[in-house]
Protein backbone atom coordinates (compact mmCIF):
# COMPACT_ATOMS: atom_id res chain seq x y z
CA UNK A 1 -25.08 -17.46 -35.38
CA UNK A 2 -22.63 -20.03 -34.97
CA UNK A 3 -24.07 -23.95 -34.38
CA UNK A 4 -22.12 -25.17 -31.03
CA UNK A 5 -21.48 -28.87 -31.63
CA UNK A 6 -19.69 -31.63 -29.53
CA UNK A 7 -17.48 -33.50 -31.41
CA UNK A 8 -14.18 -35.93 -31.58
CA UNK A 9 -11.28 -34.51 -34.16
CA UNK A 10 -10.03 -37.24 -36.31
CA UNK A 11 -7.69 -35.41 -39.02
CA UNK A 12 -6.28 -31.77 -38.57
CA UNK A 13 -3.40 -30.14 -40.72
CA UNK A 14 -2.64 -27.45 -43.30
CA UNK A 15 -3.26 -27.20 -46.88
CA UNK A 16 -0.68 -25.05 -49.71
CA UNK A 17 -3.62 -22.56 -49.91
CA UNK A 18 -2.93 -21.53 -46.55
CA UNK A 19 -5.82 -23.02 -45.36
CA UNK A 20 -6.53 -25.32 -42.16
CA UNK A 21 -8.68 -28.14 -42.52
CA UNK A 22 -10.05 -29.88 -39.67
CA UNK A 23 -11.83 -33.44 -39.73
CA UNK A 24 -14.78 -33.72 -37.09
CA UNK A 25 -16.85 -36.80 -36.18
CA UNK A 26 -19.90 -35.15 -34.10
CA UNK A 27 -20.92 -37.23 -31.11
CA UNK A 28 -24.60 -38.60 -30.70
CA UNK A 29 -24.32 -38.54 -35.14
CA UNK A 30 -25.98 -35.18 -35.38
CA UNK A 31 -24.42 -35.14 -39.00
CA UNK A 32 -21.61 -37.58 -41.05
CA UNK A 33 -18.14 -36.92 -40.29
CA UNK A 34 -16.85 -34.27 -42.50
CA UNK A 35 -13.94 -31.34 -43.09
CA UNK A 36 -14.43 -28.51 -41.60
CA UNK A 37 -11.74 -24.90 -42.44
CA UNK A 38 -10.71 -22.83 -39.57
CA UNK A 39 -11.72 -19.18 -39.98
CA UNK A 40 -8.53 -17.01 -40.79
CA UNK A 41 -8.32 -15.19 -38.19
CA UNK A 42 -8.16 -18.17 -35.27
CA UNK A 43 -6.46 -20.43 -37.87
CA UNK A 44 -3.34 -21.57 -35.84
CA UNK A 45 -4.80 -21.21 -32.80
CA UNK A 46 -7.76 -23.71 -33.92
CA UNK A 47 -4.61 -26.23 -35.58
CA UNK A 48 -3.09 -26.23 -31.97
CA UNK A 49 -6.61 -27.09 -30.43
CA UNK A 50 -7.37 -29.12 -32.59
CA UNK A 51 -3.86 -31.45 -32.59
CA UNK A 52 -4.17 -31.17 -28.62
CA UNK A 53 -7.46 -33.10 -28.61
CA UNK A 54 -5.80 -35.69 -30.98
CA UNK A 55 -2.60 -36.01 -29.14
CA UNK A 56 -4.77 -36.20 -25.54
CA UNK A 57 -7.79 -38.12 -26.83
CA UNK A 58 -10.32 -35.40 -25.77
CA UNK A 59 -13.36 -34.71 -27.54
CA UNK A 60 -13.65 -30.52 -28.16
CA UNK A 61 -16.64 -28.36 -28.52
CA UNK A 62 -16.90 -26.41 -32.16
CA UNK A 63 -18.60 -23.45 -33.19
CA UNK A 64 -19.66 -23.99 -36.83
CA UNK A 65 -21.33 -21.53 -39.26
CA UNK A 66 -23.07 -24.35 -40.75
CA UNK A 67 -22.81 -28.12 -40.97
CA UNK A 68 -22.41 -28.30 -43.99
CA UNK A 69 -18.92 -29.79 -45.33
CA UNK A 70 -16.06 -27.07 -45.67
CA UNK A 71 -18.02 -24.45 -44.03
CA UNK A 72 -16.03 -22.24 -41.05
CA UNK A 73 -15.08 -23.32 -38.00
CA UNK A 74 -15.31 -20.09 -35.87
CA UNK A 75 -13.76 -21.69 -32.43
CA UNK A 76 -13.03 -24.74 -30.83
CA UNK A 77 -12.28 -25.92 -27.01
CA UNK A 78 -10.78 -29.18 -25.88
CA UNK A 79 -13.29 -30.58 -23.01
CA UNK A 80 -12.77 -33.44 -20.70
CA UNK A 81 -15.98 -35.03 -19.59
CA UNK A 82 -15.97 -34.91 -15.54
């Protein structure tokens, strides 16, 4: 069951592997900022989201499989607070 976790992306690009890594900073410090890797199948769809809310200083909304450091990042939404 994915952890849903509101957070502000600070670093986001590609690796030679293939893989994406994404850099989140959760807001309210629910954990340290750390690098999360976009699951495989959402990968560039996650890299677009994820350079969107860098480019237009919104926070996003993640769905994690775990907190822990290099662990999946199943989705992720850009969000503007109203």
């Amino acid at each position: 069951m994915a952890e849903w976790v509101d957070s502000e992306v600070v670093r986001a690009g590609a690796a030679e592997d293939s893989n994406i890594f994404i850099f989140l900073r959760p807001l309210g410090g629910a954990f340290p900022p750390r690098w999360f890797i976009a699951a495989p199948q959402v990968k560039k769809e996650i890299l677009a989201t994820a350079l969107t809310a860098i480019t237009t200083q919104l926070r996003v909304t993640a769905a994690l499989e775990a907190i822990d450091e290099y662990s999946t990042l199943e989705r992720l939404y850009v969000r503007r607070d109203l």
